[in-house]
Protein backbone atom coordinates (compact mmCIF):
# COMPACT_ATOMS: atom_id res chain seq x y z
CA UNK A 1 46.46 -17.87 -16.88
CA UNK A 2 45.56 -20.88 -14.90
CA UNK A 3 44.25 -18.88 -11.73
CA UNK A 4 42.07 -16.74 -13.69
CA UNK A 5 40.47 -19.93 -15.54
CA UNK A 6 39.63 -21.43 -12.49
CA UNK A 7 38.05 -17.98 -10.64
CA UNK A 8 36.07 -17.57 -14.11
CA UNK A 9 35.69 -21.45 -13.60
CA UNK A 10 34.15 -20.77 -9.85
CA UNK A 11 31.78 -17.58 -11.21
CA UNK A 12 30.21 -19.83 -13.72
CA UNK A 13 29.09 -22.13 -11.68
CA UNK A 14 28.49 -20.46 -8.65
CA UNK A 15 26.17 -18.74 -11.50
CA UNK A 16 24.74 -22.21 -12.24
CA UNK A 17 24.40 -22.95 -9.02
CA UNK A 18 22.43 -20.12 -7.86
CA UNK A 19 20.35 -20.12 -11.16
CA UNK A 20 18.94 -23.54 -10.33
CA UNK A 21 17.41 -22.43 -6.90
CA UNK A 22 15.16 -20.06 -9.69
CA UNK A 23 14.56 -22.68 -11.77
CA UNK A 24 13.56 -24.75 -8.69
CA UNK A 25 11.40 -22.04 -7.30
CA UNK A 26 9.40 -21.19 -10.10
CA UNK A 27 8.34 -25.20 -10.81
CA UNK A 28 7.69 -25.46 -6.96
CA UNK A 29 5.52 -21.97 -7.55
CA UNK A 30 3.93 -23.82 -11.09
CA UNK A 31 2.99 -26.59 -8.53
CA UNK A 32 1.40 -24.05 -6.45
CA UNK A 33 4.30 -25.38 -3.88
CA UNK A 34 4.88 -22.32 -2.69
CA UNK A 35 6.71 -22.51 0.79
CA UNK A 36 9.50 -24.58 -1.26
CA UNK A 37 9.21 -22.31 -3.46
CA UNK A 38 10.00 -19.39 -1.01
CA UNK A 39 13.10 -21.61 0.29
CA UNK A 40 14.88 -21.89 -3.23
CA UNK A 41 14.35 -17.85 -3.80
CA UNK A 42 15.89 -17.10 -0.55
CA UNK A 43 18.40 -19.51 -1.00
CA UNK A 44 18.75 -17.43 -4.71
CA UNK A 45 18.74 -14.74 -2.88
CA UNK A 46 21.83 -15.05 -0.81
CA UNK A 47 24.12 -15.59 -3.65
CA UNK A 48 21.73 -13.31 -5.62
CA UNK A 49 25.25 -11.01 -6.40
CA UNK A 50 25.51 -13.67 -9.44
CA UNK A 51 22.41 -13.13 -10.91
CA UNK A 52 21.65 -10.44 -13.68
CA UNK A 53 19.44 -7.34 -12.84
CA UNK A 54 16.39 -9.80 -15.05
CA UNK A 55 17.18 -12.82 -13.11
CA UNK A 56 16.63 -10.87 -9.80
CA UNK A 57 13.55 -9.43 -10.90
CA UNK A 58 12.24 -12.43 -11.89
CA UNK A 59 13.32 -13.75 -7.96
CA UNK A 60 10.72 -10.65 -6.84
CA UNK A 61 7.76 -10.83 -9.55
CA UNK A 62 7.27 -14.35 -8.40
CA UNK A 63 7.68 -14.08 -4.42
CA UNK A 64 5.14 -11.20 -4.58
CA UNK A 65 2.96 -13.67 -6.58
CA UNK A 66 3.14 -16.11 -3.98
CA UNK A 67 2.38 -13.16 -0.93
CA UNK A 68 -0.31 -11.95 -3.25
CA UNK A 69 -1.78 -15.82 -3.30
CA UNK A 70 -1.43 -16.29 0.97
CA UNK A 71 -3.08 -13.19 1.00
CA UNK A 72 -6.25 -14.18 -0.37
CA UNK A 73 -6.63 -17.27 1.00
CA UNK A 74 -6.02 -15.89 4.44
CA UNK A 75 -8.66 -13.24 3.90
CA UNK A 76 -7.25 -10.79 5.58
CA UNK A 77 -6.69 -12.83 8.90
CA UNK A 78 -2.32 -13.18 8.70
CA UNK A 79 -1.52 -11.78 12.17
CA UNK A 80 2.24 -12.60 12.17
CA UNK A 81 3.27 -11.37 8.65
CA UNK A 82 1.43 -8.27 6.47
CA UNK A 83 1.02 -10.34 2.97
CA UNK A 84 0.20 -7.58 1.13
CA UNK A 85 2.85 -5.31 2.54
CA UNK A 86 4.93 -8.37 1.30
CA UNK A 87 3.33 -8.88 -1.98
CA UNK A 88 3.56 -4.69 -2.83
CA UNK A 89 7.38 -4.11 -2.08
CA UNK A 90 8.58 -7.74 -3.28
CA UNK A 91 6.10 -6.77 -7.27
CA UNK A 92 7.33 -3.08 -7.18
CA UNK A 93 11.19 -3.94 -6.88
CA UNK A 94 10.24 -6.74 -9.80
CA UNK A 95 9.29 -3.56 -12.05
CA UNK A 96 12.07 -1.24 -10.97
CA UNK A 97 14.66 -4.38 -11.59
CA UNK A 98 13.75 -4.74 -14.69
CA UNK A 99 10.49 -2.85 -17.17
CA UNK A 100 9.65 -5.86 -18.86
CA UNK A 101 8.47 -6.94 -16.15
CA UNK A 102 5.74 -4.08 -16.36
CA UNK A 103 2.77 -5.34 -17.93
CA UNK A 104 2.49 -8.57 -15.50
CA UNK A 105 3.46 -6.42 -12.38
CA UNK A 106 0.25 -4.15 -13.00
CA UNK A 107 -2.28 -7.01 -13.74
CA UNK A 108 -0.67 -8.48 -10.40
CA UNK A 109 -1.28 -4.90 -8.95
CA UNK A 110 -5.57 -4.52 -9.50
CA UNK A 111 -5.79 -8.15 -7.90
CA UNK A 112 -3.71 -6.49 -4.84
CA UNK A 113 -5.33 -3.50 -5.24
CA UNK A 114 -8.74 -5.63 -4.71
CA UNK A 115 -7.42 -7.53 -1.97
CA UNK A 116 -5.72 -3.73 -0.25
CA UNK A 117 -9.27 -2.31 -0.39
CA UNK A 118 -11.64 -5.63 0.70
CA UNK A 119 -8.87 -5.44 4.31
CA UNK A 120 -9.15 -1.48 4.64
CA UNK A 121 -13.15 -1.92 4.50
CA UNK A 122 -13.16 -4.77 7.01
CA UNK A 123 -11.53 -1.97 9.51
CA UNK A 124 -14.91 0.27 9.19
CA UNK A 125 -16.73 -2.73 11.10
CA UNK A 126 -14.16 -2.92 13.81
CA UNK A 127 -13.92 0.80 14.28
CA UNK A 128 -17.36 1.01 15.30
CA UNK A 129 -17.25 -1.76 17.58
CA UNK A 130 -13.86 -0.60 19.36
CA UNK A 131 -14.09 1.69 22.95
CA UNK A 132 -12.48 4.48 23.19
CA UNK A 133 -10.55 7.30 20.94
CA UNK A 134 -7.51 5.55 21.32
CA UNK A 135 -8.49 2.34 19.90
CA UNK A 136 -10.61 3.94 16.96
CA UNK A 137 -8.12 6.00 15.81
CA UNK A 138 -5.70 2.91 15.91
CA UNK A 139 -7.73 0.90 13.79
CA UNK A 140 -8.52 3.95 11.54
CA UNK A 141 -4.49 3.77 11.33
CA UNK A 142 -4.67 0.30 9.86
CA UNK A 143 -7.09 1.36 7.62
CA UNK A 144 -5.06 4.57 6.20
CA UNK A 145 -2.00 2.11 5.73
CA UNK A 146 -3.79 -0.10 3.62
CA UNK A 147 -5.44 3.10 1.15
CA UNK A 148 -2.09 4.53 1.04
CA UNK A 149 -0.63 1.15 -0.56
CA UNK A 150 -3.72 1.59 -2.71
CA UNK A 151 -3.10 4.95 -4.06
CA UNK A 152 1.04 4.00 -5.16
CA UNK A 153 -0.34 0.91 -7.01
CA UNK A 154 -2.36 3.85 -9.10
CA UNK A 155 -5.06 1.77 -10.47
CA UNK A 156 -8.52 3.12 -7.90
CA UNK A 157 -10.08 6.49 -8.48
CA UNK A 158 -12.07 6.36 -5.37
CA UNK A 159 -9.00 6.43 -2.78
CA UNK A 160 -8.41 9.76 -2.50
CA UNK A 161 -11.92 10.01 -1.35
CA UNK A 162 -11.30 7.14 1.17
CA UNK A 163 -8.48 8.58 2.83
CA UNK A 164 -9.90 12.23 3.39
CA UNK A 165 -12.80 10.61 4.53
CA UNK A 166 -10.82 8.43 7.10
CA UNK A 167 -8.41 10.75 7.91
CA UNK A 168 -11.34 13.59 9.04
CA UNK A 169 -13.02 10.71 10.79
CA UNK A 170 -9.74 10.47 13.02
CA UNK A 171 -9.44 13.76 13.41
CA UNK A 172 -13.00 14.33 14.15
CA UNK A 173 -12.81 11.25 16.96
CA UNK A 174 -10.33 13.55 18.53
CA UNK A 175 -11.70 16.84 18.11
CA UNK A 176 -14.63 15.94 19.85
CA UNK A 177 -13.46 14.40 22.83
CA UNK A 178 -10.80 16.63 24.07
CA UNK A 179 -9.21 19.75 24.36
CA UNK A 180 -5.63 18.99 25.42
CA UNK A 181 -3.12 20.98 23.04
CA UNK A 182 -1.57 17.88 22.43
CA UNK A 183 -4.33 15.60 21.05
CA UNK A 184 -5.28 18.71 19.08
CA UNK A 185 -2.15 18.54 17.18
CA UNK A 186 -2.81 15.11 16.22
CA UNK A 187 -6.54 16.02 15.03
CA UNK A 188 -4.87 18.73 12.93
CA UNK A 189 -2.46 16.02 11.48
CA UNK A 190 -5.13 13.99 10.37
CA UNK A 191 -7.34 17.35 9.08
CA UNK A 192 -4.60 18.56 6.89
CA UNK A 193 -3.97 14.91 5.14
CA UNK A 194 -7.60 14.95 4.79
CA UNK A 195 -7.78 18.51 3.23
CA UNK A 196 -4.96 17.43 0.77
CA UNK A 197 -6.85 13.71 -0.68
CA UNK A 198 -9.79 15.59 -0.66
CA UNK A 199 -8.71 18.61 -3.00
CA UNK A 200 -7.21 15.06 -5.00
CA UNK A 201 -10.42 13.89 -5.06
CA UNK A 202 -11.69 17.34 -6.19
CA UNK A 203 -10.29 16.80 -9.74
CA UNK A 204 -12.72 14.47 -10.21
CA UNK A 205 -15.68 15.90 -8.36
CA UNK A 206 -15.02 19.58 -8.75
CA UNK A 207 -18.58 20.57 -7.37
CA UNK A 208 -19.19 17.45 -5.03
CA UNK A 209 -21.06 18.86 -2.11
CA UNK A 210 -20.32 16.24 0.26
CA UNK A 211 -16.56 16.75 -0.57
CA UNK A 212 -17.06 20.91 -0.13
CA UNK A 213 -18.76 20.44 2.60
CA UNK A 214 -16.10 18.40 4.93
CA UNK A 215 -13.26 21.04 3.63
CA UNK A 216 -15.25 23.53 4.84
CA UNK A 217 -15.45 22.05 8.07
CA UNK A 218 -12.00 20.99 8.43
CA UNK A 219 -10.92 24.86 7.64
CA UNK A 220 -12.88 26.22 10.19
CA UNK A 221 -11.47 23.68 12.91
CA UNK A 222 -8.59 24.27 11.42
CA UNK A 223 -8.90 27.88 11.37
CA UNK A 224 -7.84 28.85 7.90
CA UNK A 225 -9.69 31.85 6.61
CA UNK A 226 -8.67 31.82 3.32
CA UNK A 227 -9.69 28.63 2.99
CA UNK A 228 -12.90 29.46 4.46
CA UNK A 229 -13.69 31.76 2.07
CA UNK A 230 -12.78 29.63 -0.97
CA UNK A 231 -14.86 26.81 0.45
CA UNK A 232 -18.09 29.27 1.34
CA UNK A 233 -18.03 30.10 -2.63
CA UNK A 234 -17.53 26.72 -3.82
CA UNK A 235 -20.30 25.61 -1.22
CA UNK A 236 -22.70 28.38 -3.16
CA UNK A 237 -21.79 27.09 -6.66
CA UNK A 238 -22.40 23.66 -5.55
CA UNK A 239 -26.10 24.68 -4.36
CA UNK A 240 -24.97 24.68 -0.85
């Protein structure tokens, strides 16, 4: 009986042990400490094969708090490390840890969703300074990321209408600078994500014009007849 008293002995407080780096990181977070903060939930985190599913979650809910916060006050500017990449995947594994989590995850997710939307629009100023189809479409890249991150946190109507807009840009930056087969396939890449957030955004614009009007165009460049035709009626009922 001995030996298994003193490996229940070692659990416990190995349990202990890794439950006061949480404890530590959440006061150092409540202090708005929150590089020592970081340091006690990845020291939690190495031993985190002690901690309940809640205790884990609780690890994640407040390390994406403390991306979410270096991510506003950099504005946008972190070069070395994507905060808000950081502060989506550390808040989403939070909520799949553990629901209870749910309610302070989503409040946490229209701040990011702010913050996700504020960086994509900053890339519409440096796509029109950039040279060059290459660069543009890069940038437009950066820009796509950062709507797609948008559209899983669920809370913006508008980003459907973002990203077929971007995505035909791209595709249009292409289409009208070459004809190599090759660069055409990545123009029809970016016209058949477009055609797909724009029929999204249809549901809530049946008879926008402006949103009618780019599938049409994307159809014919990308050749699809039927789609042509659908489009040419819509465009009609829409006072095209």
């Amino acid at each position: 009986m001995k030996p298994i008293l003193f490996v229940l002995s070692l659990i416990t407080a190995s349990m202990v042990y890794t439950q006061s780096y949480v404890d530590s990181g959440i006061r150092h977070f409540n202090l708005g400490e929150y590089d020592e903060a970081l340091v006690d939930f990845e020291s939690a985190e190495e031993i985190k094969s002690m901690l309940t599913e809640s205790a884990k979650a609780k690890i994640y809910f407040y390390t994406g708090l403390i991306w979410l916060s270096k991510a506003e006050k950099s504005g946008g500017n972190s070069s070395e490390q994507d905060f808000l990449q950081l502060a989506y995947d550390n808040l989403s594994t939070a909520m799949r840890l553990d629901t209870d989590w749910e309610e302070s995850v989503n409040k946490a997710y229209k701040q990011l969703s702010t913050l996700l939307m504020n960086e994509a629009d900053s890339y519409i100023k440096l796509e029109k300074k950039a040279d060059g189809v290459d660069e543009k479409t890069a940038i437009l890249d950066k820009r796509i990321d950062k709507l797609m991150l948008v559209e899983k946190l669920g809370v913006s109507s508008l980003v459907h209408l973002y990203l077929g807009q971007t995505n035909k840009q791209a595709g249009d930056l292409i289409f009208n600078s070459t004809t190599n087969v090759l660069e055409m396939q990545k123009a029809k890449k970016y016209y058949e994500e477009s055609l797909k957030y724009y029929e999204l955004a249809r549901y809530d614009d049946p008879f926008s014009k402006e949103i009618i009007e780019d599938l049409l165009t994307i159809s014919k460049r990308l050749g699809d007849v039927d789609r042509i035709a659908e489009y040419e009626k819509l465009m009609k009922l829409s006072g095209g």
